[in-house]
Protein backbone atom coordinates (compact mmCIF):
# COMPACT_ATOMS: atom_id res chain seq x y z
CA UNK A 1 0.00 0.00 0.00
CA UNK A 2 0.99 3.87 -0.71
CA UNK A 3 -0.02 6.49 1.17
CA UNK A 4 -3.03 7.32 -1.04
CA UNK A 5 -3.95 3.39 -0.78
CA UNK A 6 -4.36 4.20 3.19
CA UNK A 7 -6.25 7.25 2.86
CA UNK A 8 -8.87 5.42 0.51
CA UNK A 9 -8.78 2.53 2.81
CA UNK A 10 -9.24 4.51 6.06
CA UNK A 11 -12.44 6.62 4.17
CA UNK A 12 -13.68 3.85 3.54
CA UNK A 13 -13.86 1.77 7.14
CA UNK A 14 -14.34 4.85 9.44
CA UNK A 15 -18.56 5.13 9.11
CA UNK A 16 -19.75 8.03 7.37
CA UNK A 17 -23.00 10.07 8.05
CA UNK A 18 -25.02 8.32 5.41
CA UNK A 19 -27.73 7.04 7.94
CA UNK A 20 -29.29 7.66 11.94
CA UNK A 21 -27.09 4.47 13.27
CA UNK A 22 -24.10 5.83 12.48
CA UNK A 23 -24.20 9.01 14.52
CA UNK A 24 -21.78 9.42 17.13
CA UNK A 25 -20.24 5.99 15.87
CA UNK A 26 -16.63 6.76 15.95
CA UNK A 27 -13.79 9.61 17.18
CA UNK A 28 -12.38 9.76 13.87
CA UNK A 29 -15.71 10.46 11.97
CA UNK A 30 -15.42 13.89 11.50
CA UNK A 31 -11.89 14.45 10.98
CA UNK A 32 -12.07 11.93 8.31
CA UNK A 33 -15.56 12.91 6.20
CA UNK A 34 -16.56 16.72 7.67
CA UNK A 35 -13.62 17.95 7.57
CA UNK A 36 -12.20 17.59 4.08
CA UNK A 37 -15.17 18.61 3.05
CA UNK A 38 -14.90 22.10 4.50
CA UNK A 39 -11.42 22.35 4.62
CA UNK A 40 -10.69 20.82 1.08
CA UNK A 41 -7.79 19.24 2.76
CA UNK A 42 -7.17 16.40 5.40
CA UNK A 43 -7.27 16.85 8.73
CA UNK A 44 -4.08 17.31 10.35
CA UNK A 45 -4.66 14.64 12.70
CA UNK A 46 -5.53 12.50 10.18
CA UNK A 47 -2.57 13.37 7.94
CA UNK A 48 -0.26 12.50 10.62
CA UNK A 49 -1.72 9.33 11.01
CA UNK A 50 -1.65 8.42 7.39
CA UNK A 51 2.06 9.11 7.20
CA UNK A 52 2.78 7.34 10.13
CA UNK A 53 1.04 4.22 8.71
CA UNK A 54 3.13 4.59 5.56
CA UNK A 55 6.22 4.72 6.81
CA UNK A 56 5.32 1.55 9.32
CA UNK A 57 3.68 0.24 6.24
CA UNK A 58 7.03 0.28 4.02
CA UNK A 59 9.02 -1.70 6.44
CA UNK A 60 6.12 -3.77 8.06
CA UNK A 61 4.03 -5.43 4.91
CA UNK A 62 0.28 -5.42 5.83
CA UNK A 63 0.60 -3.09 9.27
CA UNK A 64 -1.66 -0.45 7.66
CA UNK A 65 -4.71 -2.93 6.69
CA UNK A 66 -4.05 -4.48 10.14
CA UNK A 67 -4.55 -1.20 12.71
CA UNK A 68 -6.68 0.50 9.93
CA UNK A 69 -9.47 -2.75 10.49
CA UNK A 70 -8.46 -2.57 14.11
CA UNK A 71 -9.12 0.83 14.39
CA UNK A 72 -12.56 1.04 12.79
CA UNK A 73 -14.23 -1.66 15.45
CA UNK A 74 -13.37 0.57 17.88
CA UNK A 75 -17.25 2.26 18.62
CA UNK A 76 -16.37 6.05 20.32
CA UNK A 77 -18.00 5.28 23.41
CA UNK A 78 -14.70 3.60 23.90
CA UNK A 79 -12.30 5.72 21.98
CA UNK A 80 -9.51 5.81 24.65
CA UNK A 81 -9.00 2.16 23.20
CA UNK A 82 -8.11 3.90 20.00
CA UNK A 83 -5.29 6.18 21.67
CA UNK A 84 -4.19 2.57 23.02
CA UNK A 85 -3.62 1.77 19.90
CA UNK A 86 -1.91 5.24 19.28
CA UNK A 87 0.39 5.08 21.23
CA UNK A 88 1.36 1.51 19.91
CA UNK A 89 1.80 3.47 16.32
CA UNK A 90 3.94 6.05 17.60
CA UNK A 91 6.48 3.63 19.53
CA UNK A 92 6.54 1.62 16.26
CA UNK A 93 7.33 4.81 13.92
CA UNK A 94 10.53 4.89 15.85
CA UNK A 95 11.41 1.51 15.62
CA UNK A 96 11.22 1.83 11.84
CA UNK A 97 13.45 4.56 11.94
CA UNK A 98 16.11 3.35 14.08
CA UNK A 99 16.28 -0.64 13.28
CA UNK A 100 17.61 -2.95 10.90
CA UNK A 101 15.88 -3.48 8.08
CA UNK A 102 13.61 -6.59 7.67
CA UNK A 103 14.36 -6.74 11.21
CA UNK A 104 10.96 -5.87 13.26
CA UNK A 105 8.79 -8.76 14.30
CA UNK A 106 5.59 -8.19 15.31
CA UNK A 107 3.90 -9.95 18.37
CA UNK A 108 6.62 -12.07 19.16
CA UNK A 109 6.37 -15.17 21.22
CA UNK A 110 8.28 -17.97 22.29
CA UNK A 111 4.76 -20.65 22.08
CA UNK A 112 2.30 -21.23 20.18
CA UNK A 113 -0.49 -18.87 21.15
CA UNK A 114 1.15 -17.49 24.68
CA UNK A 115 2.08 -13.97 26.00
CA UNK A 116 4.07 -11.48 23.47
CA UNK A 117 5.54 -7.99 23.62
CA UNK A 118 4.10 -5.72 20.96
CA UNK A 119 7.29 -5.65 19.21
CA UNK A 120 10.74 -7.09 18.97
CA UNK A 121 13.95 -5.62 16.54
CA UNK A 122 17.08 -5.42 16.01
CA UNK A 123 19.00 -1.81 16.32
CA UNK A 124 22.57 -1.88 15.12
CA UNK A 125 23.76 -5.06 17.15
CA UNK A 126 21.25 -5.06 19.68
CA UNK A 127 17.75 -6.92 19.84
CA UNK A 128 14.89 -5.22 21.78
CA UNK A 129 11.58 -6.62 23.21
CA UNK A 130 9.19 -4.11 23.49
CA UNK A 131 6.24 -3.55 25.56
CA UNK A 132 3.99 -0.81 25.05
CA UNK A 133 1.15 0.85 27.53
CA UNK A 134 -0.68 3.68 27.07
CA UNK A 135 -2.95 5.06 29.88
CA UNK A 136 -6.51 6.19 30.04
CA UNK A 137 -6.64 9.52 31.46
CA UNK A 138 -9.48 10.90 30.06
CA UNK A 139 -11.58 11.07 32.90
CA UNK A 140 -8.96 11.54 35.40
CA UNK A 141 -7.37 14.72 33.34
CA UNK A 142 -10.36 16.60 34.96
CA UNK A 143 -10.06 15.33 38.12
CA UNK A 144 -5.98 15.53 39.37
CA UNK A 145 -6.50 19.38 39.40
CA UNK A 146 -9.70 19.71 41.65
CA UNK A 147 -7.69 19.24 45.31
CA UNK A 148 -4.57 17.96 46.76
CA UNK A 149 -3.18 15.11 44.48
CA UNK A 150 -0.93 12.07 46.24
CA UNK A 151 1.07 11.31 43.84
CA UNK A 152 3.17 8.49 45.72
CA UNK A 153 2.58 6.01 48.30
CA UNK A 154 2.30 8.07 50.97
CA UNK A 155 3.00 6.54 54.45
CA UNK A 156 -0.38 5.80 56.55
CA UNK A 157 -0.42 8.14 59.08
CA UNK A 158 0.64 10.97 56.67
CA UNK A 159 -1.97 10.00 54.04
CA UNK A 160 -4.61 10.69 56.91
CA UNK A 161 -3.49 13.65 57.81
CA UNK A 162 -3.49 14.93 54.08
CA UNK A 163 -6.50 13.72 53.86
CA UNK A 164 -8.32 16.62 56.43
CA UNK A 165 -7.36 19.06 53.15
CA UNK A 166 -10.76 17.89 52.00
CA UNK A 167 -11.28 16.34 47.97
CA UNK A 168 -7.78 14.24 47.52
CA UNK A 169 -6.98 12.53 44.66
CA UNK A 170 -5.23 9.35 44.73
CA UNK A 171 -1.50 8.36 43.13
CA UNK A 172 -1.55 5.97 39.89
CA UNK A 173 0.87 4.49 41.39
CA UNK A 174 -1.51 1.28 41.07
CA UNK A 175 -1.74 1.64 37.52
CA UNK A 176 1.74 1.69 36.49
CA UNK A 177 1.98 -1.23 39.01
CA UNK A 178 -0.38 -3.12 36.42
CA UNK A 179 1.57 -2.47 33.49
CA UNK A 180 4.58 -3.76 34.92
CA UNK A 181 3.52 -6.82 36.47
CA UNK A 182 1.63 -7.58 32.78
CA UNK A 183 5.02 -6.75 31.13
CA UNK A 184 6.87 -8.70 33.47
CA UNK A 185 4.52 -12.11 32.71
CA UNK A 186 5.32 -11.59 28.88
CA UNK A 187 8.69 -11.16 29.25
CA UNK A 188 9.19 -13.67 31.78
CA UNK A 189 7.20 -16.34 28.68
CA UNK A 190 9.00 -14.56 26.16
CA UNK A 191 12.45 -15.43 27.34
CA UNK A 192 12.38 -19.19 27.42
CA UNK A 193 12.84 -19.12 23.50
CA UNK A 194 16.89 -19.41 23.54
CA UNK A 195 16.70 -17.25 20.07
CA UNK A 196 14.71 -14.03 22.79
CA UNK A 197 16.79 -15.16 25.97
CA UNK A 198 19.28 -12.56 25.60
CA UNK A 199 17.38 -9.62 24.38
CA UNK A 200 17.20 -6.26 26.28
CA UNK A 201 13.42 -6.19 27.47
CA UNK A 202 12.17 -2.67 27.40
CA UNK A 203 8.35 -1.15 28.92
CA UNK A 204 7.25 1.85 27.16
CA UNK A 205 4.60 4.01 29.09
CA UNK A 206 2.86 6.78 27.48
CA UNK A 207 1.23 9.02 29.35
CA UNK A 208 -0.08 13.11 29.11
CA UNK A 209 1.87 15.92 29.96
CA UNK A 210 1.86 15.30 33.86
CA UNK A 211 4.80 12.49 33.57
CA UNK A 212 5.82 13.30 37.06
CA UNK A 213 3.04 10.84 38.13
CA UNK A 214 4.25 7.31 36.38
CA UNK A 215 7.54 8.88 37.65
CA UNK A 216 6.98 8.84 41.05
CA UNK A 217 5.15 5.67 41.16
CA UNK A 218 8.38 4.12 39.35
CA UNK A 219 11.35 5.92 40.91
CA UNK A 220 10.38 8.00 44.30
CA UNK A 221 12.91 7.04 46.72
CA UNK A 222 10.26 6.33 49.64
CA UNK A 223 8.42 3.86 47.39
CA UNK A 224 8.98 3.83 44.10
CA UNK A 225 8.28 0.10 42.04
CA UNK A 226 12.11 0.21 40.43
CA UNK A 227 13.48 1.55 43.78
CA UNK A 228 14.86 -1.16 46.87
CA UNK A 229 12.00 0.70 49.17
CA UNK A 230 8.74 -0.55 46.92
CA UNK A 231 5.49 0.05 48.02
CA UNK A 232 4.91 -3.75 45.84
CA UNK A 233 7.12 -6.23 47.56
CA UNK A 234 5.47 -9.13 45.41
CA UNK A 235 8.24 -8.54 42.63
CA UNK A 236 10.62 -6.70 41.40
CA UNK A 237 10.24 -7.40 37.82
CA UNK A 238 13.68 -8.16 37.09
CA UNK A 239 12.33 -8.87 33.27
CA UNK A 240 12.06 -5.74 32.78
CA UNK A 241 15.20 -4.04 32.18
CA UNK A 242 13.88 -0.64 32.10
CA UNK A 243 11.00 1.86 31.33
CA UNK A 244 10.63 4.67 29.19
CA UNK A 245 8.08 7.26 30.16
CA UNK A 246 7.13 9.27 27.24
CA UNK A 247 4.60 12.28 27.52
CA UNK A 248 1.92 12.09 24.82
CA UNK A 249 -1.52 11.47 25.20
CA UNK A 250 -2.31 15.37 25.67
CA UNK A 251 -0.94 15.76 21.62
CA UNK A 252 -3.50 12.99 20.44
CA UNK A 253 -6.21 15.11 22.10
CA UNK A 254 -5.61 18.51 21.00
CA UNK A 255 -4.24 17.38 17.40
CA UNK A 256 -7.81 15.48 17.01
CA UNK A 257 -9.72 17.83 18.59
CA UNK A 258 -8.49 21.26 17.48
CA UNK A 259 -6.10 20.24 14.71
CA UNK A 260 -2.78 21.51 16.73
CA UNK A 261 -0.81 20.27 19.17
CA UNK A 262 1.60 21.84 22.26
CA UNK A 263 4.74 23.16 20.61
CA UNK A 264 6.83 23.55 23.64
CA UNK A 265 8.02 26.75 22.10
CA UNK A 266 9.35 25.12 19.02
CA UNK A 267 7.70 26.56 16.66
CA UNK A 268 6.59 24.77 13.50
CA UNK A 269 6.33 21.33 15.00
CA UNK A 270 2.73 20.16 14.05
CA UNK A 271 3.10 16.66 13.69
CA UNK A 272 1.12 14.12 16.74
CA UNK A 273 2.74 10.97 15.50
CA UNK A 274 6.18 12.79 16.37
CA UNK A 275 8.08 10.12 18.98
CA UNK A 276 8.51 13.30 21.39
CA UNK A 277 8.58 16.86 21.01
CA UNK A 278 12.23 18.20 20.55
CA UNK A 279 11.62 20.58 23.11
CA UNK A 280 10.93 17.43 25.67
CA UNK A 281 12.76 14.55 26.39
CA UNK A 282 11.25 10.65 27.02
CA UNK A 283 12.52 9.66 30.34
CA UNK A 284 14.16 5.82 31.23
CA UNK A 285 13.97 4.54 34.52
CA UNK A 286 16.55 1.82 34.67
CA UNK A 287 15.57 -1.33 36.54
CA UNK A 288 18.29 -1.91 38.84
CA UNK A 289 17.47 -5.70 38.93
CA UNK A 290 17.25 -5.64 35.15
CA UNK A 291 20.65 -5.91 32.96
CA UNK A 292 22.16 -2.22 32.50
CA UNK A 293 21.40 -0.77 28.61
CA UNK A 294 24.06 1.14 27.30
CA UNK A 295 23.67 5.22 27.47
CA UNK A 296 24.47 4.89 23.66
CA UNK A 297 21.29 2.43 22.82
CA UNK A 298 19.14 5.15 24.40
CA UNK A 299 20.18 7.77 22.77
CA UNK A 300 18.87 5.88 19.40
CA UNK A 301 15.46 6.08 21.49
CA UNK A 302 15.42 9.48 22.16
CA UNK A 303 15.55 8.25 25.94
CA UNK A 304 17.74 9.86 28.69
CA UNK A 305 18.04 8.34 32.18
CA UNK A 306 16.24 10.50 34.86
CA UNK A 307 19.33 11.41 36.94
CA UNK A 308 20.22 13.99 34.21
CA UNK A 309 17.03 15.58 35.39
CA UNK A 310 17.30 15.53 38.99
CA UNK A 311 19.53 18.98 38.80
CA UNK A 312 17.01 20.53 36.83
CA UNK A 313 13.92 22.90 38.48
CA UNK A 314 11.59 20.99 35.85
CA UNK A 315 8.41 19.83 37.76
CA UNK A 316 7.60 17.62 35.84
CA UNK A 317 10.35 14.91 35.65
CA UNK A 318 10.78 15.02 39.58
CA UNK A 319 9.61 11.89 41.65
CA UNK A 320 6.79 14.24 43.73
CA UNK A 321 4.86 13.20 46.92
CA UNK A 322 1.87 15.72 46.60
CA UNK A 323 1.06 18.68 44.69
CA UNK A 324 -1.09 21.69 46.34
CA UNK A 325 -3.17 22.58 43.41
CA UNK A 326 -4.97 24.91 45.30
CA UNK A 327 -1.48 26.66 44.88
CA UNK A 328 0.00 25.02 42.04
CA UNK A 329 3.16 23.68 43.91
CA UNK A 330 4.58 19.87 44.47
CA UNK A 331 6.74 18.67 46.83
CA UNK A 332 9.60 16.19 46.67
CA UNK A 333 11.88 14.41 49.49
CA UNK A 334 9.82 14.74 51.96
CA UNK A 335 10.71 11.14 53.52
CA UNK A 336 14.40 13.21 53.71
CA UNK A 337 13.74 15.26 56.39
CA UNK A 338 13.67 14.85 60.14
CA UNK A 339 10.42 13.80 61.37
CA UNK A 340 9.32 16.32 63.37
CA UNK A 341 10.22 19.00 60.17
CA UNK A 342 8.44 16.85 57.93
CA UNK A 343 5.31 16.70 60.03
CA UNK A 344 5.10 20.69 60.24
CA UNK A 345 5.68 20.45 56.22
CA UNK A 346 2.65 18.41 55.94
CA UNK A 347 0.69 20.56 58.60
CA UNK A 348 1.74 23.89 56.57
CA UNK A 349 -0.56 22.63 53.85
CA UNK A 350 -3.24 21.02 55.78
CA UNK A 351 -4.21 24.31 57.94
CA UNK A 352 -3.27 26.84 54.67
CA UNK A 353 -6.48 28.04 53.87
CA UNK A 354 -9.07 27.25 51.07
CA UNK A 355 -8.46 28.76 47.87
CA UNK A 356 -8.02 28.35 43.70
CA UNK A 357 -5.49 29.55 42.04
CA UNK A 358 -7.13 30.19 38.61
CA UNK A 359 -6.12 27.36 36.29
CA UNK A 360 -4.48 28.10 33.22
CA UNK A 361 -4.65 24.47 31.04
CA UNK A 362 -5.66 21.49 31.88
CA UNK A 363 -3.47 19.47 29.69
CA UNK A 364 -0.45 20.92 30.14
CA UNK A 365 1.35 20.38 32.85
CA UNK A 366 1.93 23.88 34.81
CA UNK A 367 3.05 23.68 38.03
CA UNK A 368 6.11 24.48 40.18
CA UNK A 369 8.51 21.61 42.59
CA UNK A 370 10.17 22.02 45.77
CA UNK A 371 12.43 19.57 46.23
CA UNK A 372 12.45 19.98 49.86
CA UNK A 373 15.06 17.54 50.45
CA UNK A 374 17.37 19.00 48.62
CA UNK A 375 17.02 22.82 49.74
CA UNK A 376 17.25 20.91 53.26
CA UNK A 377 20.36 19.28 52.31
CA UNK A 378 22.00 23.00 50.96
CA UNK A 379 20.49 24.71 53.96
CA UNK A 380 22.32 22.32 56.62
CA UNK A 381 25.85 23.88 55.04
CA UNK A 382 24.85 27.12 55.49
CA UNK A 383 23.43 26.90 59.06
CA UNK A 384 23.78 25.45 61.96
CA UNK A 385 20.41 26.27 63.39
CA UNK A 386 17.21 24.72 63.27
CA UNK A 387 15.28 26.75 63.75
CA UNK A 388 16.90 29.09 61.09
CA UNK A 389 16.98 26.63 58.66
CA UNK A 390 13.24 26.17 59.25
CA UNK A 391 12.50 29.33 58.75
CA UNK A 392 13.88 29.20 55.42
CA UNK A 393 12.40 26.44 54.35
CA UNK A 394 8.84 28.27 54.34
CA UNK A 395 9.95 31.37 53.59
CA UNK A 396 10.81 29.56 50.31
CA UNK A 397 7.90 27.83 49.95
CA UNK A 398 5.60 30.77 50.16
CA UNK A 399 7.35 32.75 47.91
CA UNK A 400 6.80 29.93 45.15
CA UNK A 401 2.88 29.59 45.90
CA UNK A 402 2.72 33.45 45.46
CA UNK A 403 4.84 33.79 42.25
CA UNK A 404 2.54 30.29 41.06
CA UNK A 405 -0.52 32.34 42.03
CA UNK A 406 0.97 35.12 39.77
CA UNK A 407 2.13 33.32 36.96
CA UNK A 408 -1.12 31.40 36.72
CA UNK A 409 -3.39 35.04 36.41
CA UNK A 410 -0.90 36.26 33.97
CA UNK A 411 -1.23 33.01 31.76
CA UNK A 412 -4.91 33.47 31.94
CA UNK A 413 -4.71 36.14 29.36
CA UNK A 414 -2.91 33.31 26.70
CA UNK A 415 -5.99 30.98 27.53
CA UNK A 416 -8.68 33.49 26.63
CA UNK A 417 -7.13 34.54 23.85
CA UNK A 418 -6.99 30.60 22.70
CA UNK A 419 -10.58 30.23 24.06
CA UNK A 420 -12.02 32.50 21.57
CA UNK A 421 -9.75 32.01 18.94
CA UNK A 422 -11.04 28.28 18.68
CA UNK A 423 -14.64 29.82 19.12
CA UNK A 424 -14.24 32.17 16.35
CA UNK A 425 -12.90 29.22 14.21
CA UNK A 426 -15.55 27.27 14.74
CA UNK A 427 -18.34 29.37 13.75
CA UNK A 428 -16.30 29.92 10.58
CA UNK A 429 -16.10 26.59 10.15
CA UNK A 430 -19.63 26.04 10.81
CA UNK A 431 -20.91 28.54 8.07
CA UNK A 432 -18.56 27.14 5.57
CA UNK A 433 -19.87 23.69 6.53
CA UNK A 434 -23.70 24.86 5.78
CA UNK A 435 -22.53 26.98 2.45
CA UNK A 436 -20.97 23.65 1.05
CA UNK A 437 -23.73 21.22 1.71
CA UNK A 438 -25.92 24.17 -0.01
CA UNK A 439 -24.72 23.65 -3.15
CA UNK A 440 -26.06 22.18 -6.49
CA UNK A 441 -25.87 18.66 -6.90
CA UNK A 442 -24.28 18.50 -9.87
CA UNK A 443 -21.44 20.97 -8.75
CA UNK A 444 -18.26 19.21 -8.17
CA UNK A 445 -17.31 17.89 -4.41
CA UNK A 446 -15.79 20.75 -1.93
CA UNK A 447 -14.01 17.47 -0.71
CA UNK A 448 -12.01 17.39 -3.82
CA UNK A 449 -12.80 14.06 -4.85
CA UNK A 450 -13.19 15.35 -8.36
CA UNK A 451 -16.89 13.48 -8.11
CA UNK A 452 -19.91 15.37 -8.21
CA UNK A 453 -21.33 16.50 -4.53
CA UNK A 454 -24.79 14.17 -5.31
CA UNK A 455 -21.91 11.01 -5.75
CA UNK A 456 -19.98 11.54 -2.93
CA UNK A 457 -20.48 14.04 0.44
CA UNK A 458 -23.85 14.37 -0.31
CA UNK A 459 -25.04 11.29 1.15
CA UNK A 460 -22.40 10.54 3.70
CA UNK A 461 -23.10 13.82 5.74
CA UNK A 462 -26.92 13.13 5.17
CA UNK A 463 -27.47 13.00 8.92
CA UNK A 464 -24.76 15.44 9.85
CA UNK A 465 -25.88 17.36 12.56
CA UNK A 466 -22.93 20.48 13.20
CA UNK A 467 -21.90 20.65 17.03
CA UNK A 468 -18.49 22.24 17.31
CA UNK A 469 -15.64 20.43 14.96
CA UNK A 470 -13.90 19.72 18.32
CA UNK A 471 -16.72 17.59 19.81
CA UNK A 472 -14.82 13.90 20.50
């Protein structure tokens, strides 16, 4: 297949509007059918799927058909099954570009019907095993923000007492628990073919723009899954020689919904199939049971080990314990301190009183970290007194709420401006929409089928009903 092979394929599963049971059938319905028909182009979401296909498609015979059919069964009242599947495409893209030729095997397993990997290849000199997870956070992108998020495995008694700041929301630490224990039972089946045995067995997890949260289920020092303190002492999945976190979700979204994605600054970057943003970096956890992978094999994965970040004042590659978003600050290391300090921490925000700081995004990750240990650790060298070093500790800390609570009113401007710039776009879109299903019948397509509009668009949008084009 070429790349206009999978656009005529893809048309062709995803259901039109042609009659009543097909409303509301599937995400992709009007990206694929509405929207070339206003637009006279594809949708960029779609666009960047197509070419991600292709390339997959060039190097993996029959891949296209495959996730195309796959895709289309897929009814939208469970479309986070489809960014599943996503996220399995993007992982795969880079695998094409980085391995051997002829050298990708899909579904690979050591019996006859028995647990696989997605993937296995070989890169340079090096085979891979790769497991992929994507996670639904549909839902829960609407819920981490509405009180004090735990986003480790807090000890009892200080889980209670976080608890009296009303609405918490809980880690998913659990989660990521899931996905390795599944990885670990395919790998652990996977292995006992001599030809896999010596492969380096990687999990890919791809989450939204909040990748603090896998990260501090997987690495927080006080209980982290690939960490000798655990919170999951029924296995260390020493299968699994390491993870790589890669924020992503939040670009299927806003590509699908709104036809752009989050830049990161660099500007003209438009494509949602992209691995990772240059401006961003996938993060690898190394297993410390597993068998070390060479800093040179993760560079070919666009991968760098999460130490590199530690320096860094980048919320969100730190292992946090909470985050405040009354206030829009996390804290880190708080199992670091002395007891008694880290119980007046945890009382600090408990007794701080109720109040928003107005929200600027919801799917992208804006927030400041305290690493508290740290600033502990540099405070200790400069004084010798408690109670100074106290002091300083909170000084600090309110002086980042109150620049977070300025920062966050000052970005508010950005999101109105975005707010009605998507409005204004969609009641363009909306009259251009009704002015094209207006015409004569015997005009040509808008779609640019080069069919007339009574052979083509005019029956499948026959039940149309225009909402906004960003409905999912």
């Amino acid at each position: 297949m070429n790349r206009n092979d999978i656009i005529a394929y893809l048309k062709d599963k995803i259901p039109d509007y042609s009659c009543e049971t097909n409303l509301n059938k599937h995400v992709f319905q009007f990206s694929v059918h509405v929207y070339p028909f206003v637009a006279k182009r594809l949708h960029p979401f779609i666009e960047n799927l197509v070419n991600a296909l292709n390339e997959i498609e060039q190097a993996v015979p029959g891949y296209a058909i495959k996730t195309i059919d796959w895709l289309a069964t897929i009814d939208k009242t469970h479309f986070e099954q489809v960014i599943q599947i996503l996220g399995e495409i993007i992982v795969l893209r880079k695998l094409v570009a980085i391995a051997n030729p002829n050298s990708i095997t899909l579904e690979p397993s050591a019996i006859s019907n028995g647990k696989n990997p997605e993937f296995r290849a070989l890169v340079e000199d090096t085979f891979f095993a790769i497991e992929v997870k994507t996670a639904s956070l549909f839902n829960f992108s609407t819920e981490r923000q509405t009180g004090l998020q735990i986003t480790a495995q807090l000890n009892k008694l200080d889980y209670q007492l976080l608890s009296q700041t009303g609405k918490i929301v809980n880690s998913r630490s659990l989660k990521v628990k899931d996905y390795l224990v599944s990885a670990e039972e395919k790998f652990e089946q996977y292995k006992q073919n001599n030809e896999f045995k010596d492969d380096f067995r990687l999990l890919f997890i791809i989450w939204d723009d909040y990748i603090n949260e896998p990260l501090s289920a997987l690495a927080n020092p006080n209980c982290g899954l690939l960490t000798d303190n655990s919170f999951y002492q029924d296995s260390r999945f020493k299968n699994v020689d390491g993870v790589i976190l890669i924020r992503h979700i939040h670009q299927f979204f806003r590509n699908l919904q709104y036809a752009e994605i989050v830049d990161y600054g660099k500007k003209g970057v438009h494509d949602s199939f992209d691995y990772v943003n240059p401006a961003i970096s996938a993060i690898f956890i190394q297993n410390p049971l597993g068998r070390e992978i060479p800093y040179e094999k993760l560079e070919k994965f666009e991968a760098f080990p999460i130490v590199n970040f530690y320096e860094f004042p980048v919320a969100e590659y730190q292992p946090t314990d909470f985050i405040d978003w009354q206030r829009g600050l996390s804290i880190s290391g708080i199992y670091k301190l002395p007891e008694e300090l880290k119980n007046k921490i945890i009382s600090f925000f408990i007794e701080l009183p109720t109040e928003e700081i107005p929200l600027s995004y919801r799917d992208i990750s804006l927030f400041d970290n305290y690493s508290i240990d740290r600033a502990y650790a540099n405070l200790l060298k400069e004084y010798s007194n408690e109670e100074k070093i106290e002091e300083e500790l909170f000084k600090t800390i309110k002086s980042l709420i109150e620049a977070r609570q300025f920062i966050s009113k000052e970005n508010l401007h950005s999101l109105k401006e975005e707010s009605d710039r998507r409005f204004t776009l969609d009641q363009v879109f909306k009259g251009m929409f009704l002015q094209n299903y207006s015409r004569s019948l015997n005009e040509q397509c808008p779609c640019c089928s080069e069919k007339l509009f009574k052979d083509c668009c005019f029956d499948k949008l026959r039940f149309f009903n225009y909402t906004h084009y960003y409905d999912l």
